[in-house]
Protein backbone atom coordinates (compact mmCIF):
# COMPACT_ATOMS: atom_id res chain seq x y z
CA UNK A 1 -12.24 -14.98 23.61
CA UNK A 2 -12.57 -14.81 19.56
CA UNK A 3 -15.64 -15.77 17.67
CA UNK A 4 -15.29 -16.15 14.27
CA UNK A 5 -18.07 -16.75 11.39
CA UNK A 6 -17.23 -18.92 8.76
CA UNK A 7 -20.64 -18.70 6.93
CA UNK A 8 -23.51 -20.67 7.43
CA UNK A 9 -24.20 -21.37 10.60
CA UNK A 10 -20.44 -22.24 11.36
CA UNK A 11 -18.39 -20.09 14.16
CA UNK A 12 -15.44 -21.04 15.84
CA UNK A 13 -14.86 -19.80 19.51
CA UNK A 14 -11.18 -19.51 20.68
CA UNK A 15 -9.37 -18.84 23.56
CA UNK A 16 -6.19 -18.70 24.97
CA UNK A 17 -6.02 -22.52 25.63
CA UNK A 18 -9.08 -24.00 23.68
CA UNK A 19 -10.83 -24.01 20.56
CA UNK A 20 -14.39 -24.79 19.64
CA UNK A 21 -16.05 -25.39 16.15
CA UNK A 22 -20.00 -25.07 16.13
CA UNK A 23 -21.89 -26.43 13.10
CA UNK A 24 -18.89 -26.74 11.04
CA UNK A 25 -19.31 -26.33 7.20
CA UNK A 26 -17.09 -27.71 4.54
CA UNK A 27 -15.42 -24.58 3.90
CA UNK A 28 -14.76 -24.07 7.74
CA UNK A 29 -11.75 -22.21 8.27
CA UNK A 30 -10.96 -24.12 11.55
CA UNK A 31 -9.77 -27.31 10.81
CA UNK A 32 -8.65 -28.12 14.27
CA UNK A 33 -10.53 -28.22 17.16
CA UNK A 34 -10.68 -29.25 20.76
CA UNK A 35 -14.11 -30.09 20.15
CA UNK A 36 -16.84 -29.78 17.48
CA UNK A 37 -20.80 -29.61 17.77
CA UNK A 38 -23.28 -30.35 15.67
CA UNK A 39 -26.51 -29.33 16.18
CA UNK A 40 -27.78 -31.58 13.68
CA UNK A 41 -27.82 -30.48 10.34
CA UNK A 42 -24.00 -30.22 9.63
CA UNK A 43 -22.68 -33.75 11.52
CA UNK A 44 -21.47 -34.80 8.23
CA UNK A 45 -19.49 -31.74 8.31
CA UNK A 46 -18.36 -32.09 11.70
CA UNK A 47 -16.70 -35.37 11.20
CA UNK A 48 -14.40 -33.59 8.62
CA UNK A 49 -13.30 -31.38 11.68
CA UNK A 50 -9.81 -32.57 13.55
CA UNK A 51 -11.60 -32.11 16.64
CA UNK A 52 -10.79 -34.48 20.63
CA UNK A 53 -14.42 -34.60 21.08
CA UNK A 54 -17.67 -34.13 18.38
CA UNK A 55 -20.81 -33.32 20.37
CA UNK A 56 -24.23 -34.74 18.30
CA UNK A 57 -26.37 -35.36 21.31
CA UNK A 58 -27.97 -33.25 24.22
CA UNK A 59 -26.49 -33.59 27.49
CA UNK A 60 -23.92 -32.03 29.31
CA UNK A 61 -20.10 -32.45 29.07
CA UNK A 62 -16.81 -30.88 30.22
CA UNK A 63 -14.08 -30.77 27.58
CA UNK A 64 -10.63 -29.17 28.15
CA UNK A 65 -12.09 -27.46 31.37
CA UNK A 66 -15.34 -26.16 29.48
CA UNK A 67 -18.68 -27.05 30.71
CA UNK A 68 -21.25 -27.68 27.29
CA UNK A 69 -24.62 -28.18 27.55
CA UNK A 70 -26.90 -29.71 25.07
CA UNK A 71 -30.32 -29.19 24.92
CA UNK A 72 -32.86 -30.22 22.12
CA UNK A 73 -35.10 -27.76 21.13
CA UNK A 74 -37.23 -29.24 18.50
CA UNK A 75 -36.66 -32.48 16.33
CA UNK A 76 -33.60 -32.17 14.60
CA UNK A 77 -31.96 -29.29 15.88
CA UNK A 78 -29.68 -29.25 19.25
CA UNK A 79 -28.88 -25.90 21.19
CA UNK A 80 -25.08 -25.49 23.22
CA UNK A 81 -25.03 -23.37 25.90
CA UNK A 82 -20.47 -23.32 26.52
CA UNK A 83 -19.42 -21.55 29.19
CA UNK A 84 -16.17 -20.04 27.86
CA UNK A 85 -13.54 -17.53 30.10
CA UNK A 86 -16.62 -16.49 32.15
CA UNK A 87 -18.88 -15.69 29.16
CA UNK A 88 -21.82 -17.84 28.75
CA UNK A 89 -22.55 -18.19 24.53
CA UNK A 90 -25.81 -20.03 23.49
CA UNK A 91 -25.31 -21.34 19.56
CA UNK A 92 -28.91 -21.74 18.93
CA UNK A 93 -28.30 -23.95 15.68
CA UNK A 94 -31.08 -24.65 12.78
CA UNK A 95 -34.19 -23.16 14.50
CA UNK A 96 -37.15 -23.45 12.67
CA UNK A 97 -39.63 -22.08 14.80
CA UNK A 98 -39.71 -20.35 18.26
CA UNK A 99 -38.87 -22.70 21.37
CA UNK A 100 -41.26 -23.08 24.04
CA UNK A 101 -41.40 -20.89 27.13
CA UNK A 102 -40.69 -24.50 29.22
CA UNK A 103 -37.38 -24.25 26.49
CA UNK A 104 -35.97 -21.09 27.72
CA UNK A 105 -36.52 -21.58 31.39
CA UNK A 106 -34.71 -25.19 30.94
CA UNK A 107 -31.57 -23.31 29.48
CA UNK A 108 -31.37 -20.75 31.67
CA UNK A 109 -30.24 -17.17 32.11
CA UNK A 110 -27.33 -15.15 32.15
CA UNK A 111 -26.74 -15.46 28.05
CA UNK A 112 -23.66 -13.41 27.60
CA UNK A 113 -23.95 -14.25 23.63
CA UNK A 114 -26.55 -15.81 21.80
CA UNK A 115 -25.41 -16.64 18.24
CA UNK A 116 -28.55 -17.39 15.91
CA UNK A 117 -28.67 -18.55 12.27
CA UNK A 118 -30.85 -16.78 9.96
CA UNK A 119 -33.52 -19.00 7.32
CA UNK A 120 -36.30 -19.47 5.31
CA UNK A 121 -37.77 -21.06 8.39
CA UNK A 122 -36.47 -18.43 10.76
CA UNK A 123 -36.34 -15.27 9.54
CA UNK A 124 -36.01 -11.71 10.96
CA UNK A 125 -38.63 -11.71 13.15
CA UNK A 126 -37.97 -15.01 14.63
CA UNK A 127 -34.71 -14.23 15.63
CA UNK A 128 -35.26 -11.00 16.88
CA UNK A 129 -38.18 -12.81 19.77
CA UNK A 130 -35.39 -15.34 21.03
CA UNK A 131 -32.71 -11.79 21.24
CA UNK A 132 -35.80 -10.23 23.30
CA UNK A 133 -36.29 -13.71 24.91
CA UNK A 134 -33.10 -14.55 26.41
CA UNK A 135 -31.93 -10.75 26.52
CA UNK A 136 -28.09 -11.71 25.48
CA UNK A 137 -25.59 -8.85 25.74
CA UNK A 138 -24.21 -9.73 22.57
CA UNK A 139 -26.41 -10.87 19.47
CA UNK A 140 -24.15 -12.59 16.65
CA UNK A 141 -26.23 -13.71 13.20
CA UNK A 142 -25.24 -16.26 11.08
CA UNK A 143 -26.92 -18.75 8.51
CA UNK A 144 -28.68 -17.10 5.49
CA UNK A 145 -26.46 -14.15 4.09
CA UNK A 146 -29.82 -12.88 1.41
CA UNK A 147 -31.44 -12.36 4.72
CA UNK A 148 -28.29 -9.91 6.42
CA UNK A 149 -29.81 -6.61 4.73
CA UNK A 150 -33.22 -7.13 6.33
CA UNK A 151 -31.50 -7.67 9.73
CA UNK A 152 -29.56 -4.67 9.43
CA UNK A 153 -32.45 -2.64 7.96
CA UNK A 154 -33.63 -3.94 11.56
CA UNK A 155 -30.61 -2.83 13.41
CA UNK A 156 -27.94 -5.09 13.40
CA UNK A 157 -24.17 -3.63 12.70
CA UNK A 158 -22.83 -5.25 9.84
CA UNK A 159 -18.81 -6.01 10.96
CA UNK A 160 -15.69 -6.03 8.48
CA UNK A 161 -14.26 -8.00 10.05
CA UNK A 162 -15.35 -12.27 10.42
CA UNK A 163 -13.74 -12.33 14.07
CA UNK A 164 -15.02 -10.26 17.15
CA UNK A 165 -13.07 -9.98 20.65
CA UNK A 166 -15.01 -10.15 23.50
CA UNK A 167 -13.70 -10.04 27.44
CA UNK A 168 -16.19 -10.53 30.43
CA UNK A 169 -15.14 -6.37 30.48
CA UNK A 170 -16.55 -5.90 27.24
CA UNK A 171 -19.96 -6.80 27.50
CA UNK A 172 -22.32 -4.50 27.44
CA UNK A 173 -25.02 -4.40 30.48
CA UNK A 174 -26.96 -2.20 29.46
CA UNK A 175 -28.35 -3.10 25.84
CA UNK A 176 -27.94 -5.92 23.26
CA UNK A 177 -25.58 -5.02 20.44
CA UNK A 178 -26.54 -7.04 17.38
CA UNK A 179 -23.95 -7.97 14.81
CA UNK A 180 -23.07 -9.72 11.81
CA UNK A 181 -19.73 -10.88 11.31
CA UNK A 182 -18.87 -10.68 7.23
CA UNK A 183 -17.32 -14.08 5.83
């Protein structure tokens, strides 16, 4: 499985016979898709996206063999848990505050890869309670690039590259690597 940041809060997760655009921007380097979410900021944006199936709503779906599941967080904002070549990834979309306890038990466990977007509204410290939260293997950041040096001042590893290859194999058990993918 590749994800791929294409700024913003846009990534693209691809496989071998699917691919997936979350939040897409204008600029999004994915113009095809098999399907497309939105978690509610960027539908404008998603409609530009050649894409079988745009997700707007919470619920739960199966697209080209992929289970997605919706769930609304706080007014205006939409999380997708995909389950993806046996790695669970959680795009957490526009947070603006921390979700609920009654939130994380309704999505679950077992987060292989929780991609969050930092923002004004969410900043460093925000995102890193939801990584101690939902204890992801994998931590991707996205959304507000002023904010990157802070979150690497804080830890995160700052990639070269805007694509990262994961396998069920590669995930680490034993601590949460946090990264940011560069556009």
């Amino acid at each position: 499985m590749k994800i791929q940041f294409f700024g913003e809060n846009c990534f693209g997760i691809s496989g071998k016979d699917v691919k997936i655009v979350m939040d897409p921007v204008a600029s999004c380097g994915m113009k095809t898709a098999d399907f497309a979410t939105s978690s509610g900021k960027f539908s404008e944006n998603a409609k530009k996206i050649s894409a079988k199936k745009t997700l707007t709503l919470p619920g739960e779906f199966e697209i080209s063999g992929v289970l997605v599941r919706g769930f609304a967080s706080e007014p205006g904002n939409i999380v997708y848990k995909v389950v993806f070549e046996g790695i669970t990834c959680t795009h957490f979309g526009t947070l603006t505050k921390i979700p609920t306890p009654e939130f994380f038990e309704k999505i679950g466990e077992n987060i292989d890869v929780a991609i969050l977007n930092l923002s004004e509204k969410f900043g460093v410290k925000e995102v890193k309670e939801v990584i101690e939260t939902v204890e992801p293997r994998w931590a991707i950041i996205g959304g507000a690039q002023s904010l990157f040096p802070k979150m690497i001042s804080e830890g995160a590893k700052l990639m070269e590259e805007n694509t990262l290859t994961l396998s069920s194999a590669s995930l680490n058990e034993e601590k949460t690597e946090i990264l940011i993918l560069s556009v």
